[in-house]
C-alpha atoms as a PDB file:
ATOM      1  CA  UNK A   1       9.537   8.965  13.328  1.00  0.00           C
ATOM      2  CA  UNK A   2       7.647   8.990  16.353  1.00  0.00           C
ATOM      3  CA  UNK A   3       4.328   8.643  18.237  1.00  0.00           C
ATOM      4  CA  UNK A   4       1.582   8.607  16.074  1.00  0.00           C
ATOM      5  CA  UNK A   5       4.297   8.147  12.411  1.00  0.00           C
ATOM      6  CA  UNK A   6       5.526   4.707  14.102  1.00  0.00           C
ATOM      7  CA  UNK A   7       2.028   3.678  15.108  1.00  0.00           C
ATOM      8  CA  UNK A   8       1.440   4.538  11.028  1.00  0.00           C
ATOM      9  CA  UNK A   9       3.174   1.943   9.634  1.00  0.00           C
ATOM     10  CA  UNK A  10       2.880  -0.612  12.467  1.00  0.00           C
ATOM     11  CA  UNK A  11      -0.547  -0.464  11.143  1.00  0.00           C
ATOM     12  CA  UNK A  12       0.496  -0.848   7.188  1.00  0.00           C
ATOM     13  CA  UNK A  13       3.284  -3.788   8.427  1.00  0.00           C
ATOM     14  CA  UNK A  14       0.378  -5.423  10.220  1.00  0.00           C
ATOM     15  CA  UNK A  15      -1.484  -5.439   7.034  1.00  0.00           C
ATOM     16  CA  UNK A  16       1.363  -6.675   4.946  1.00  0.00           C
ATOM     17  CA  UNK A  17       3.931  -9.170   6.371  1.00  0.00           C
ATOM     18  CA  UNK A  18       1.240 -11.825   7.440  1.00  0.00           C
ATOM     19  CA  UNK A  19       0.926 -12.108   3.730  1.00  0.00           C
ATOM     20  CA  UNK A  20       2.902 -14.961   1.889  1.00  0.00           C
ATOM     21  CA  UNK A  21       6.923 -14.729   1.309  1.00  0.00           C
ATOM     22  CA  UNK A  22       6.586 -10.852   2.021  1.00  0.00           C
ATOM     23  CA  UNK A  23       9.695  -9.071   2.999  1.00  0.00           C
ATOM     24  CA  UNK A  24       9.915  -5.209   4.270  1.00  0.00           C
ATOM     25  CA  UNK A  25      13.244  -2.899   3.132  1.00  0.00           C
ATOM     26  CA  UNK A  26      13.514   0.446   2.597  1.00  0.00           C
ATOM     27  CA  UNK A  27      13.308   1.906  -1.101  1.00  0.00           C
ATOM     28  CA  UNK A  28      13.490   5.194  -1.445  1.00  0.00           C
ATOM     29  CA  UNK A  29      13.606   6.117   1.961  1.00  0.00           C
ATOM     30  CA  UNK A  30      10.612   4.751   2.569  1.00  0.00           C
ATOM     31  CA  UNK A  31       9.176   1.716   4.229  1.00  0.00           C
ATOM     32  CA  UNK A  32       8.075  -0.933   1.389  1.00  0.00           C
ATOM     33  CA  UNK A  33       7.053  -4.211   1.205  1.00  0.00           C
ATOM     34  CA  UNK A  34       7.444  -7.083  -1.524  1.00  0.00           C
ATOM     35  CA  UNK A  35       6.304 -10.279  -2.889  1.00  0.00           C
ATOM     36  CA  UNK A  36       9.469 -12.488  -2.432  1.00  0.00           C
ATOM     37  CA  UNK A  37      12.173 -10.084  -1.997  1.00  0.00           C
ATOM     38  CA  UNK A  38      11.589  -8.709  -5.785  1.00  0.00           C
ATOM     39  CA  UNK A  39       8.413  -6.939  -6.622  1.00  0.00           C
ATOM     40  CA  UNK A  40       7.193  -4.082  -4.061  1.00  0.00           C
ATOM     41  CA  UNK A  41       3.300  -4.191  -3.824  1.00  0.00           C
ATOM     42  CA  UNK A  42       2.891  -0.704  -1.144  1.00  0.00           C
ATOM     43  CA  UNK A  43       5.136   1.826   0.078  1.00  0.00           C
ATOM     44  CA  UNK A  44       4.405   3.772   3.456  1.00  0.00           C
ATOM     45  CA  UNK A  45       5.074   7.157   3.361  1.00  0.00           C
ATOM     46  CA  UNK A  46       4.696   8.777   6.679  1.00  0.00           C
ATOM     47  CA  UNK A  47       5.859  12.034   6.923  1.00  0.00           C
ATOM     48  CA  UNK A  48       4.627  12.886   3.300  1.00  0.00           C
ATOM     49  CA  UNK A  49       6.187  12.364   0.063  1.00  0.00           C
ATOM     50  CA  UNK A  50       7.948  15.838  -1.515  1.00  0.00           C
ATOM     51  CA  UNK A  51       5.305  19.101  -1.085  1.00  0.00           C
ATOM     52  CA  UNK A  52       2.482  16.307   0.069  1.00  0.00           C
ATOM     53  CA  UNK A  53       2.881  16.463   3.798  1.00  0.00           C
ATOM     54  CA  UNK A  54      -0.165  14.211   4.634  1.00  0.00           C
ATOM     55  CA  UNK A  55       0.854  10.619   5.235  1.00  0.00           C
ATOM     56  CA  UNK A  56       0.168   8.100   2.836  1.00  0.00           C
ATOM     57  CA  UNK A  57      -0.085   4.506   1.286  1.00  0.00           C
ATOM     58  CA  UNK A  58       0.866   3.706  -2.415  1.00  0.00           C
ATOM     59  CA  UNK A  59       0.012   0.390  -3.645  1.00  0.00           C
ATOM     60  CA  UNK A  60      -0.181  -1.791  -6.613  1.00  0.00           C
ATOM     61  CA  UNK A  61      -3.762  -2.101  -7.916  1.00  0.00           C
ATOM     62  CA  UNK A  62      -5.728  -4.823 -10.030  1.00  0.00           C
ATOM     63  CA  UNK A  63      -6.623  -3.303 -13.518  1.00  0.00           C
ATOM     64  CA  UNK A  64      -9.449  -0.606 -13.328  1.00  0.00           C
ATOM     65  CA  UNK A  65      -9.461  -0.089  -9.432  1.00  0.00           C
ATOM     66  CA  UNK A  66      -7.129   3.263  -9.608  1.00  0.00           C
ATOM     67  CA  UNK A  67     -10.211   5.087 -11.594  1.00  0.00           C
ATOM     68  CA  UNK A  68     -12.806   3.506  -9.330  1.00  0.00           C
ATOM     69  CA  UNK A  69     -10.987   4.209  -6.397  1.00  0.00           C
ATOM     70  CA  UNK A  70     -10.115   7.853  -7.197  1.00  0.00           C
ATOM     71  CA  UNK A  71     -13.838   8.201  -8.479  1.00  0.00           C
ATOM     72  CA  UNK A  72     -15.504   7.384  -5.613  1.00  0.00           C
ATOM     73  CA  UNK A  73     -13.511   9.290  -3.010  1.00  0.00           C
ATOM     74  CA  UNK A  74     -11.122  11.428  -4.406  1.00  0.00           C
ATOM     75  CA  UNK A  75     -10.095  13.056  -0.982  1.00  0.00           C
ATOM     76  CA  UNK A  76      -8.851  10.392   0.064  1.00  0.00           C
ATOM     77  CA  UNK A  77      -7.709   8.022  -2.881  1.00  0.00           C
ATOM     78  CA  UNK A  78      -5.016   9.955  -5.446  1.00  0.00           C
ATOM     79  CA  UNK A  79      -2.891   9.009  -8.627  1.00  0.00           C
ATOM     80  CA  UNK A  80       0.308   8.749  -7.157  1.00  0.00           C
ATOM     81  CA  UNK A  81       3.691  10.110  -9.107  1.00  0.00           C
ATOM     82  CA  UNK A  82       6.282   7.641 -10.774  1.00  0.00           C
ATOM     83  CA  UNK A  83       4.147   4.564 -10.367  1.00  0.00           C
ATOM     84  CA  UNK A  84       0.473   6.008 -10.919  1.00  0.00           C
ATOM     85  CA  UNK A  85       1.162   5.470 -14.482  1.00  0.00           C
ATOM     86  CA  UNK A  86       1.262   1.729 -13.997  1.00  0.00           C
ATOM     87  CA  UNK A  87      -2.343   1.573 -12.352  1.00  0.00           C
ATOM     88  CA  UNK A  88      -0.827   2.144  -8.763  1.00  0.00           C
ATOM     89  CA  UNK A  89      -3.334   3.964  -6.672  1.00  0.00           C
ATOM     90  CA  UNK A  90      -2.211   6.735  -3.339  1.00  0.00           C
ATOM     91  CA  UNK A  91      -3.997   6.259  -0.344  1.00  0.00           C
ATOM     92  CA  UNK A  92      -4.303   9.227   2.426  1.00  0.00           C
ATOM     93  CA  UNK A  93      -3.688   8.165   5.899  1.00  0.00           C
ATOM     94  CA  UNK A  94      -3.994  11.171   7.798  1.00  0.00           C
ATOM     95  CA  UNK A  95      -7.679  11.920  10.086  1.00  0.00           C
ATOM     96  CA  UNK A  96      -9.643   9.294  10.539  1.00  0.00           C
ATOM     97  CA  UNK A  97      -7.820   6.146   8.735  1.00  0.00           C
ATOM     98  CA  UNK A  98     -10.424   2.851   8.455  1.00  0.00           C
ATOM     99  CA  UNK A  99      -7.690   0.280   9.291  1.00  0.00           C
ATOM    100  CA  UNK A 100      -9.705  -2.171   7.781  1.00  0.00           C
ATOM    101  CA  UNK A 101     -10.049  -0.586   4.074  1.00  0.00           C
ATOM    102  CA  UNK A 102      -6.486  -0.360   4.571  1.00  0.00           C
ATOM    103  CA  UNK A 103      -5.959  -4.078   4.531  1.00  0.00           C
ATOM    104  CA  UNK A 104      -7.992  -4.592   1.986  1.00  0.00           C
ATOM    105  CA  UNK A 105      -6.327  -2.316  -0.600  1.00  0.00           C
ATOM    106  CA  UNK A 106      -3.001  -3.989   0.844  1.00  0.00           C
ATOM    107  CA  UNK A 107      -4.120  -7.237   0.373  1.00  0.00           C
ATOM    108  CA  UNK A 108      -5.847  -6.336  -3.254  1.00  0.00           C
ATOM    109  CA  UNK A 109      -1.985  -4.796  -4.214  1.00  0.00           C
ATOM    110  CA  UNK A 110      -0.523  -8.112  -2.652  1.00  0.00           C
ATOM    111  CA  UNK A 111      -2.580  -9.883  -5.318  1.00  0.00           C
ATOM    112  CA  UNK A 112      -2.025  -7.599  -8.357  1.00  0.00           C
ATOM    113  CA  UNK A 113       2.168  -8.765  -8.304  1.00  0.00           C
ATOM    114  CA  UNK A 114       2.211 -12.405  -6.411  1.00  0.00           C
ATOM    115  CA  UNK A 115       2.566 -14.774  -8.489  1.00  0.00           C
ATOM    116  CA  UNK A 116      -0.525 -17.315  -8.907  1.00  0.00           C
ATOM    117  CA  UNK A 117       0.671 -19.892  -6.616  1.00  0.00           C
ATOM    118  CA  UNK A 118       0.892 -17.364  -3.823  1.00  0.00           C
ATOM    119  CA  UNK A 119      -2.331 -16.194  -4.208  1.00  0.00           C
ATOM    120  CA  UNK A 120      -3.652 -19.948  -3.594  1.00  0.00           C
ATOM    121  CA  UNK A 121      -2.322 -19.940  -0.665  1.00  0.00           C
ATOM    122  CA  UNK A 122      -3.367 -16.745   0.287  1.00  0.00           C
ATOM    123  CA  UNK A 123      -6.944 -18.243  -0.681  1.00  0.00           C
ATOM    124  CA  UNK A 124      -6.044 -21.123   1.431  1.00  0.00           C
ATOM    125  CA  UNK A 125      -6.253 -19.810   4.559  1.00  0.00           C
END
């Protein structure tokens, strides 16, 4: 990964690990972050996952925001595979990417798994 791929998902680890107890690993080849070591909340996929060679963001979403998401911009917000099914919503990252939006769907997955008392202190700062 280099150049503009590495600059990628500085920009998604910026968004994430400032969040409480979150740790980054690798799961399936991927870069992905969880809630305490246990439950992942986004995956960064950089160079494309499978035939999709655009880069991307899939993330854990409250209940509902998938549909809205996809509904209101559907170039840029997809149903991802294997984890779409649970309400998880894809996230292009290639052209112009709005940094911001992209903490705030990180931040809104972050929420959907921690576990209440996280989210207090989330609120907290």
């Amino acid at each position: 990964m280099t150049g503009g791929r590495a600059d990628l998902v500085a920009q998604v680890r910026s968004a994430c690990i400032g969040l409480p107890e979150v740790t980054e690993r690798a799961s399936h080849g991927a870069p992905s972050f969880f809630v305490r070591d246990k439950r992942s909340f986004a995956t960064v996929w950089a160079d494309g996952h499978h035939d999709e060679t655009f880069a991307q963001l899939w993330c854990a979403a409250p209940a509902g925001a998938q549909a809205l998401l996809i509904a209101d911009d559907p170039d840029r917000f997809f149903r991802p595979p294997y984890v779409g099914h649970r309400g998880w919503v894809g996230m292009r990252l290639d052209g112009a990417v709005d940094w911001e939006e992209v903490r705030e769907v990180c931040e809104d997955a972050y929420r959907a798994v921690a576990p209440a008392a996280l989210v207090a202190a989330l609120d907290a700062r």
